[in-house]
Protein backbone atom coordinates (compact mmCIF):
# COMPACT_ATOMS: atom_id res chain seq x y z
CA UNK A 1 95.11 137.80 15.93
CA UNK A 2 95.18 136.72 19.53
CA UNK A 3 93.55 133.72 19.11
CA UNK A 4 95.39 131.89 21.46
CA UNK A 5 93.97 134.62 24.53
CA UNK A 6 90.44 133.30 24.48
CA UNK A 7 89.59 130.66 26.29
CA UNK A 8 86.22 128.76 27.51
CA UNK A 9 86.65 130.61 31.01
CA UNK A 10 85.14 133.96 29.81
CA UNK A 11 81.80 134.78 29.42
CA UNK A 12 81.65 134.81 25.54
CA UNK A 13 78.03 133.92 25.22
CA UNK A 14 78.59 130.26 24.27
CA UNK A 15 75.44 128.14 24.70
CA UNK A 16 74.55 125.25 26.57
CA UNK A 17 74.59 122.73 23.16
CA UNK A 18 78.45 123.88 22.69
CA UNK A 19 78.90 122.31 25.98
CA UNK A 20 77.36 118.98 24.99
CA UNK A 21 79.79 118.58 22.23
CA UNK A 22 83.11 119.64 23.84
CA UNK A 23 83.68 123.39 23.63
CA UNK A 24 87.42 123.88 23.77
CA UNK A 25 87.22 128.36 23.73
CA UNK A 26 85.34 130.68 21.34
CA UNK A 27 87.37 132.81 19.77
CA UNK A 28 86.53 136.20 17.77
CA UNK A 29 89.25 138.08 15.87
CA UNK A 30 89.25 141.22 13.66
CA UNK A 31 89.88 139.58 10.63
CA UNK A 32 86.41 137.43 10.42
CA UNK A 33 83.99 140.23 11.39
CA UNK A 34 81.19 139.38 13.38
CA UNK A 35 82.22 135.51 13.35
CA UNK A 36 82.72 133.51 16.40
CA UNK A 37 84.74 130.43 16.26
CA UNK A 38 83.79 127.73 18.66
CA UNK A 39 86.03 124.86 18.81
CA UNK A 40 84.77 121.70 19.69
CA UNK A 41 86.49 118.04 20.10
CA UNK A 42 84.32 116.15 18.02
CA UNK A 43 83.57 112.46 19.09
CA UNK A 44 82.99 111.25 15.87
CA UNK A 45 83.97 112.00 12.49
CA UNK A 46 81.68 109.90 10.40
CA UNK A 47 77.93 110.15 9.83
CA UNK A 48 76.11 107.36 8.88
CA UNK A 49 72.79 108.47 7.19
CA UNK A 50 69.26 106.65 7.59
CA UNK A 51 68.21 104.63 5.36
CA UNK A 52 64.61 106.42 5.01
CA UNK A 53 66.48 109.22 3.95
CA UNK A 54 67.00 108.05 0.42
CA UNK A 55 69.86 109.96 -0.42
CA UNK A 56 72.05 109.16 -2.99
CA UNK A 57 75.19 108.49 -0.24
CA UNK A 58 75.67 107.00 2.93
CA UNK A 59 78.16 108.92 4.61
CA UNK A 60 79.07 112.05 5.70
CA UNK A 61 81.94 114.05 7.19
CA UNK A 62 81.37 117.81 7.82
CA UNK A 63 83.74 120.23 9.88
CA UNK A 64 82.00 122.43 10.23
CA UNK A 65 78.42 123.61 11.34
CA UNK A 66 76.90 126.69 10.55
CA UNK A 67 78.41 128.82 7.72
CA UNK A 68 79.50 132.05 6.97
CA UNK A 69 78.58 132.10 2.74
CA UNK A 70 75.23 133.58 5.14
CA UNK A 71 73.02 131.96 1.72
CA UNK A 72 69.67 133.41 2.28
CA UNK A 73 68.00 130.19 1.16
CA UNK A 74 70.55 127.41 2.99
CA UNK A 75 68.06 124.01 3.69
CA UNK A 76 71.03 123.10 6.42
CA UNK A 77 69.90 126.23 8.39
CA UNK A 78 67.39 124.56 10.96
CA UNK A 79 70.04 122.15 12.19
CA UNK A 80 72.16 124.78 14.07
CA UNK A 81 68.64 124.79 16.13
CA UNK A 82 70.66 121.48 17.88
CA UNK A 83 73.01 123.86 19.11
CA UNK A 84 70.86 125.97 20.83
CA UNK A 85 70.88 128.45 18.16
CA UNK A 86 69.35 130.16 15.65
CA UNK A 87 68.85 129.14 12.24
CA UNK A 88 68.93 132.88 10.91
CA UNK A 89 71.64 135.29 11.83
CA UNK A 90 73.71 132.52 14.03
CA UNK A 91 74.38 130.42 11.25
CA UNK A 92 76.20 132.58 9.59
CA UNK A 93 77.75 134.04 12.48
CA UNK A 94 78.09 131.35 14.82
CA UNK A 95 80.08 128.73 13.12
CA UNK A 96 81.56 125.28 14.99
CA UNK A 97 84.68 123.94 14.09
CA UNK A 98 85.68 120.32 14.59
CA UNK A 99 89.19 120.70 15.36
CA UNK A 100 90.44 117.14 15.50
CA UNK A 101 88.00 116.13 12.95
CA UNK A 102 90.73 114.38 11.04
CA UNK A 103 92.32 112.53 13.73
CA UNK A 104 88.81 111.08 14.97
CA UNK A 105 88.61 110.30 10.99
CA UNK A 106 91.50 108.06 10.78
CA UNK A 107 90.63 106.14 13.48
CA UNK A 108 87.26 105.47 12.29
CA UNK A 109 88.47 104.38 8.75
CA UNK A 110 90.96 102.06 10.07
CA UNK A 111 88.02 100.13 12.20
CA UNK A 112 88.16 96.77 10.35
CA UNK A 113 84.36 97.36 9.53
CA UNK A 114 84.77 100.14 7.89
CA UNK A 115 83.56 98.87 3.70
CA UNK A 116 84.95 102.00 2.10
CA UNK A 117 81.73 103.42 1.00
CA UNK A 118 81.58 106.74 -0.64
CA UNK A 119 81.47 109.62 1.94
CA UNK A 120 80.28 113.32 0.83
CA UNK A 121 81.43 116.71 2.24
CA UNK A 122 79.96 119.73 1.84
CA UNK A 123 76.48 118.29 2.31
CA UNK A 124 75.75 120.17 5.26
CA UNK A 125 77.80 123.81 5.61
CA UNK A 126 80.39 124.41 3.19
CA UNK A 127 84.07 122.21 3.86
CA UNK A 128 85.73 125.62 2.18
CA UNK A 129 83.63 128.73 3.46
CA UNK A 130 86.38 131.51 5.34
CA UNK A 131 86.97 129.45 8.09
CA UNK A 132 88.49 126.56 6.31
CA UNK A 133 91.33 129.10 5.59
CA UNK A 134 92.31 129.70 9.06
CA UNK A 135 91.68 126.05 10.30
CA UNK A 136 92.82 124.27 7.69
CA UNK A 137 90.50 120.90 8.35
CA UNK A 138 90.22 119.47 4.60
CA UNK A 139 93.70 118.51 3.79
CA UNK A 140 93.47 116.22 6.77
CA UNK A 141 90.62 114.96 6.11
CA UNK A 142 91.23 114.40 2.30
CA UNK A 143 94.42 112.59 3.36
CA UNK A 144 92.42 110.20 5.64
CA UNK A 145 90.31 109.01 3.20
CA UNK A 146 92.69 108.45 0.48
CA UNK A 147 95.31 106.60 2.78
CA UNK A 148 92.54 104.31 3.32
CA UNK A 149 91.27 103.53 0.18
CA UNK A 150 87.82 105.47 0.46
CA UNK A 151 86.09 107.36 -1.88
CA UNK A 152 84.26 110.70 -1.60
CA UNK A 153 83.00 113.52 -3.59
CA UNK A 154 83.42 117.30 -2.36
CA UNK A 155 80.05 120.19 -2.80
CA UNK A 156 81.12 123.58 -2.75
CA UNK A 157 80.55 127.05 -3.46
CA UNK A 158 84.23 128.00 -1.76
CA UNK A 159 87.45 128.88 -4.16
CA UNK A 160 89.59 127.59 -1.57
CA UNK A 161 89.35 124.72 -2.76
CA UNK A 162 92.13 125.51 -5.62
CA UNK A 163 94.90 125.05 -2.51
CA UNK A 164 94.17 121.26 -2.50
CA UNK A 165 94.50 120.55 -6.30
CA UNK A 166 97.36 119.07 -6.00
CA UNK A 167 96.01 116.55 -3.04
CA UNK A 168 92.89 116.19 -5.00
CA UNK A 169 94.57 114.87 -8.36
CA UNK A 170 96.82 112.87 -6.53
CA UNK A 171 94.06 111.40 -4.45
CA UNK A 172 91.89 110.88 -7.35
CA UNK A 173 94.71 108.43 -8.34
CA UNK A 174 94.40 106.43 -5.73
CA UNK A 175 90.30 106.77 -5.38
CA UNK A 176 87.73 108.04 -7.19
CA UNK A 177 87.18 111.50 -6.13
CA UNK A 178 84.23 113.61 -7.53
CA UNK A 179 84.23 117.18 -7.24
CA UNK A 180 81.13 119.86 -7.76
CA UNK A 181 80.69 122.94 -7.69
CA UNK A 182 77.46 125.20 -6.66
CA UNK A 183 76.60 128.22 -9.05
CA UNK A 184 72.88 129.30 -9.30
CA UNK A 185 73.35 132.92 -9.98
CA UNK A 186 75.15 134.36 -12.96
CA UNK A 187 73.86 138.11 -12.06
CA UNK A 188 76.71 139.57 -9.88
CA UNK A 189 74.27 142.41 -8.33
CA UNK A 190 71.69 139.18 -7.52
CA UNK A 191 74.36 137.44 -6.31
CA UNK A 192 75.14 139.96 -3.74
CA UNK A 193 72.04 139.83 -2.17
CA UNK A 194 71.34 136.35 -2.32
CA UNK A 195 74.39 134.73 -1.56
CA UNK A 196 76.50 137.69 0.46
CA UNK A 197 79.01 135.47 2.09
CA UNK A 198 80.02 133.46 -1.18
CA UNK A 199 82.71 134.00 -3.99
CA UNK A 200 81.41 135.68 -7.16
CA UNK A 201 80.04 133.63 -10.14
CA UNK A 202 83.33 134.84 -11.86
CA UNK A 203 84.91 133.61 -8.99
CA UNK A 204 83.98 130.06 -9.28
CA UNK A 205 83.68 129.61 -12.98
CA UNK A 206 87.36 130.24 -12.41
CA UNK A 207 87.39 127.53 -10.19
CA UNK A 208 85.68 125.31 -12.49
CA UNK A 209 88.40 126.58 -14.99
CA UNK A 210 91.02 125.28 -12.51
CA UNK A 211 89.80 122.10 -11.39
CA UNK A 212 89.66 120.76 -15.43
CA UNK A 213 93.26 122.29 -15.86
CA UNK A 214 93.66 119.76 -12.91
CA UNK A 215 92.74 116.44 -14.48
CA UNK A 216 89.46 116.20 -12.89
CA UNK A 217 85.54 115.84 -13.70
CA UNK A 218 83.66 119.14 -12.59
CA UNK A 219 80.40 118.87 -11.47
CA UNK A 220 77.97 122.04 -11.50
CA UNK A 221 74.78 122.45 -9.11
CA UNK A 222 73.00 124.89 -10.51
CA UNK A 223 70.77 124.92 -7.57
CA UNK A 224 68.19 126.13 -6.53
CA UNK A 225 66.55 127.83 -9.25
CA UNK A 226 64.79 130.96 -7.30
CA UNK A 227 61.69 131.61 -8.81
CA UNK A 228 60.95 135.20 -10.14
CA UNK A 229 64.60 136.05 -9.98
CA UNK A 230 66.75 132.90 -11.47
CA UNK A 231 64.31 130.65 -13.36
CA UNK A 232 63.91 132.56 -16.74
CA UNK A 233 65.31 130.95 -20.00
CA UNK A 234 67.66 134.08 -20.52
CA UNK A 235 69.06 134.10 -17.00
CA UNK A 236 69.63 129.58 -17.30
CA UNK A 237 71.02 130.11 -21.01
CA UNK A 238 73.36 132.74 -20.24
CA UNK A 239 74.58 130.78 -16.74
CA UNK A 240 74.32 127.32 -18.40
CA UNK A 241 76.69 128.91 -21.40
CA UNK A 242 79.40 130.13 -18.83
CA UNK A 243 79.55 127.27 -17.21
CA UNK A 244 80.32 125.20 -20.12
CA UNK A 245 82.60 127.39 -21.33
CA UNK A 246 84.28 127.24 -17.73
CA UNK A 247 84.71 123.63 -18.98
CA UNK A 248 82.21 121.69 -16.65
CA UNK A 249 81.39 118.48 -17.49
CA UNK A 250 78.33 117.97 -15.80
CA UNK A 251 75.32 120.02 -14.64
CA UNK A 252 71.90 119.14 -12.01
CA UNK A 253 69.16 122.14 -12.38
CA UNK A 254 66.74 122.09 -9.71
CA UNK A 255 63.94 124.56 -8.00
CA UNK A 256 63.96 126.22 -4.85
CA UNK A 257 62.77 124.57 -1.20
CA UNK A 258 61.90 125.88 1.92
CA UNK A 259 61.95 123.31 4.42
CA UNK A 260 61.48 124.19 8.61
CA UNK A 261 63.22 127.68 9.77
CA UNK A 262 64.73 127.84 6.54
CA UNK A 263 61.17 129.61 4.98
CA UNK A 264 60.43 131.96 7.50
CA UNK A 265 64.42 133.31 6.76
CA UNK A 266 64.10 133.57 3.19
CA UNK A 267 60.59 134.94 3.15
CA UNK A 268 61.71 137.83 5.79
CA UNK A 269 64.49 138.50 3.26
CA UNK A 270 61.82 138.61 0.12
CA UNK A 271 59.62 140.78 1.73
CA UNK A 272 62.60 143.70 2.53
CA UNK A 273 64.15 142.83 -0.93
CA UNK A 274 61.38 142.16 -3.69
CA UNK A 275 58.25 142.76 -1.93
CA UNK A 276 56.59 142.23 -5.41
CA UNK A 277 57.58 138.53 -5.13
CA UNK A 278 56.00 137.30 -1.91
CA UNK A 279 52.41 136.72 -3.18
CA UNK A 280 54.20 134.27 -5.65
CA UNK A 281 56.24 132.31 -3.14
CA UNK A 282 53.43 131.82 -1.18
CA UNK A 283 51.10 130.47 -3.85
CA UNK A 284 54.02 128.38 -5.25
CA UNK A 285 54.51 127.19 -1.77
CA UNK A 286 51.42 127.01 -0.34
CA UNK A 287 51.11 123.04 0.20
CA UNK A 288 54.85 122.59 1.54
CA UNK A 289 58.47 122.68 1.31
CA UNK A 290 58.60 122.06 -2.38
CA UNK A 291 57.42 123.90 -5.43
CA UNK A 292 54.47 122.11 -7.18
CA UNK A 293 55.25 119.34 -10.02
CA UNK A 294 53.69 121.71 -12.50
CA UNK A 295 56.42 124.12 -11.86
CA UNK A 296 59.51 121.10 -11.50
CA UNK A 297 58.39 119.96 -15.08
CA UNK A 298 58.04 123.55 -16.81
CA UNK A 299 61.33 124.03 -15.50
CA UNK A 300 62.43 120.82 -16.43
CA UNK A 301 61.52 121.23 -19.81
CA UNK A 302 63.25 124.87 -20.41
CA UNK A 303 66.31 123.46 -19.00
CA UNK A 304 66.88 120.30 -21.48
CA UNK A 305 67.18 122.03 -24.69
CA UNK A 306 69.71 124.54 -23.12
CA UNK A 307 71.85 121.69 -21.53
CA UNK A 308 72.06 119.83 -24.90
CA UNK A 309 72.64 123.40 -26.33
CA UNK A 310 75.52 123.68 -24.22
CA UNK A 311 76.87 120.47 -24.23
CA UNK A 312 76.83 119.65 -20.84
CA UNK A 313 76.10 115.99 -20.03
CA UNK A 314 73.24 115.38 -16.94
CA UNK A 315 74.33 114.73 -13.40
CA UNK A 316 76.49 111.42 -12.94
CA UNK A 317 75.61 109.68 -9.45
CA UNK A 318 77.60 111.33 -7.48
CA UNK A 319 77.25 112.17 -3.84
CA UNK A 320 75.80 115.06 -3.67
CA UNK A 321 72.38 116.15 -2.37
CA UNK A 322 69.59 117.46 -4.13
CA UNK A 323 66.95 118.33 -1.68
CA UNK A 324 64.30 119.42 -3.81
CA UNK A 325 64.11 116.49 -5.74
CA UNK A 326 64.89 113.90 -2.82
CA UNK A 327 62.62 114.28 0.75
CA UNK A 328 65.00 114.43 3.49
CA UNK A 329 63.83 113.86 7.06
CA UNK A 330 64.58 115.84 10.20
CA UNK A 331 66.30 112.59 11.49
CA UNK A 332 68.50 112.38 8.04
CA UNK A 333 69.00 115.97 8.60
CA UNK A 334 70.22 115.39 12.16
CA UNK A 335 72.33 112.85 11.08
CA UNK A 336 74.38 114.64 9.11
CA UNK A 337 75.23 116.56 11.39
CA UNK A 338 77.65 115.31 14.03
């Protein structure tokens, strides 16, 4: 793999933001196609979120920024823009990894301020995309919190989460621990387009599967609802019925946004993929970043019948983000971030 060969000294291409956070090398290798790896010493592990943001959490830890899962529709896209990049084909290409996240982590938790509050991953880029395979960052960082007493909840669309099960359930008797899981399209050719980078839906309703055979809650975001292609009742039934049957306990169904650099990315993708569609985005979201309330409560109301059809209970307060529901600023944004 010859990861060890590639150092900061060549002229890889790295920008000036890496430098501001502590570039260590970029590294490239054969088996993550068109990925670079740049490995950074982070300063700090936690992220304390504004309180303007009015999220339902207060802390963050992510890993990683940028993400290969390459989702057309990401909302975390714009804040690789901090880095000097782009928020289109470099976040899903140009992906920085914390590498002593978890150290910088246990020092921070063992601060005699430190309350224990709930701290989320995955609400920025994805704690189990590829990378998290070759790096190896959440074990560490699961241990951390759980060998000081602090609770979080994990977001993710990544199956690679089954290799921590075991820390997970023995965490989760220590703390409380919530787990989700992100599945918004059942359609496996939609999927494909959509959501290139990402595990099949058969994929992670097998993960659902395996975190109940676990011992523990599973959370489903069934988010976002993609108007045109994922909000009809036949497409939410037939999803909403897998799931269940996947044995989730829990499911949040919410619409589409397109905040910042995020739009312009997903529109350029509608118009080469369903050309028919783009009148109808841009009417929907003409006024903003979010689709209109008439919309939220039509959808709203197809979705209630078919949860209690299904016998999935609504979301618990757990922290995880729902952006189209919640505003969040470009400083809460930022925040989250390092």
């Amino acid at each position: 793999m010859r990861w060890a060969g590639q150092g900061i000294d060549v002229d890889d291409g790295a920008l000036p933001g890496l430098q501001r956070i502590g570039l260590i090398r970029s590294v490239r290798t054969p088996q993550f196609d068109g990925i670079t790896f740049h490995e950074v010493l982070c300063k700090s592990a936690l992220n304390k979120i504004p309180a303007a943001s009015m999220l339902p959490f207060r802390y963050t830890v992510n890993g990683y920024r940028g993400c290969s899962h390459a989702c057309r529709y990401c909302f975390a896209r714009p804040t690789h823009e901090y880095l000097d990049f782009d928020s289109g084909r470099d976040f899903d290409t140009q992906v920085v990894v914390k590498t002593n996240v978890a150290d910088v982590l246990r020092r921070e938790l063992r601060r005699p301020s430190w309350t224990r509050e709930t701290v989320a991953l995955g609400t920025n880029t994805d704690p189990y995309q590829r990378a998290e395979g070759r790096y190896a960052l959440m074990p560490g960082i699961i241990g951390a919190l759980t060998d000081f007493g602090t609770p979080f909840s994990i977001l993710t669309k990544g199956t690679l989460l089954r290799r921590d099960l075991p820390l997970l359930t023995e965490a989760a008797r220590r703390v409380d621990v919530s787990v989700a899981v992100s599945l918004a399209v059942g359609d496996a050719e939609l999927h494909s387009l959509v959501e290139p980078g990402t595990p099949s839906p058969e994929a992670r309703l097998g993960l659902i599967s395996a975190i109940r055979s676990a011992g523990l809650s599973c959370h489903v975001m069934v988010a976002p609802v993609l108007p045109g292609l994922t909000d009809s009742r036949d497409h939410l039934d037939d999803l909403l019925g897998r799931i269940a049957a996947a044995g989730a306990t829990s499911a949040t169904v919410f619409g589409l946004h397109l905040r910042g650099s995020t739009r312009g990315w997903f529109m350029d993708w509608l118009a080469r993929t369903y050309p028919d569609l783009v009148g109808e985005y841009r009417r929907l979201y003409r006024r903003g970043a979010y689709l209109p309330p008439e919309y939220r409560a039509e959808l709203a109301r197809t979705v209630a019948p078919l949860m209690a059809r299904h016998r999935l209970a609504a979301a618990p307060r757990m922290a995880a983000p729902a952006p189209s529901v919640v505003p969040v600023t470009a400083g809460s944004l930022q925040a989250t971030l390092f």
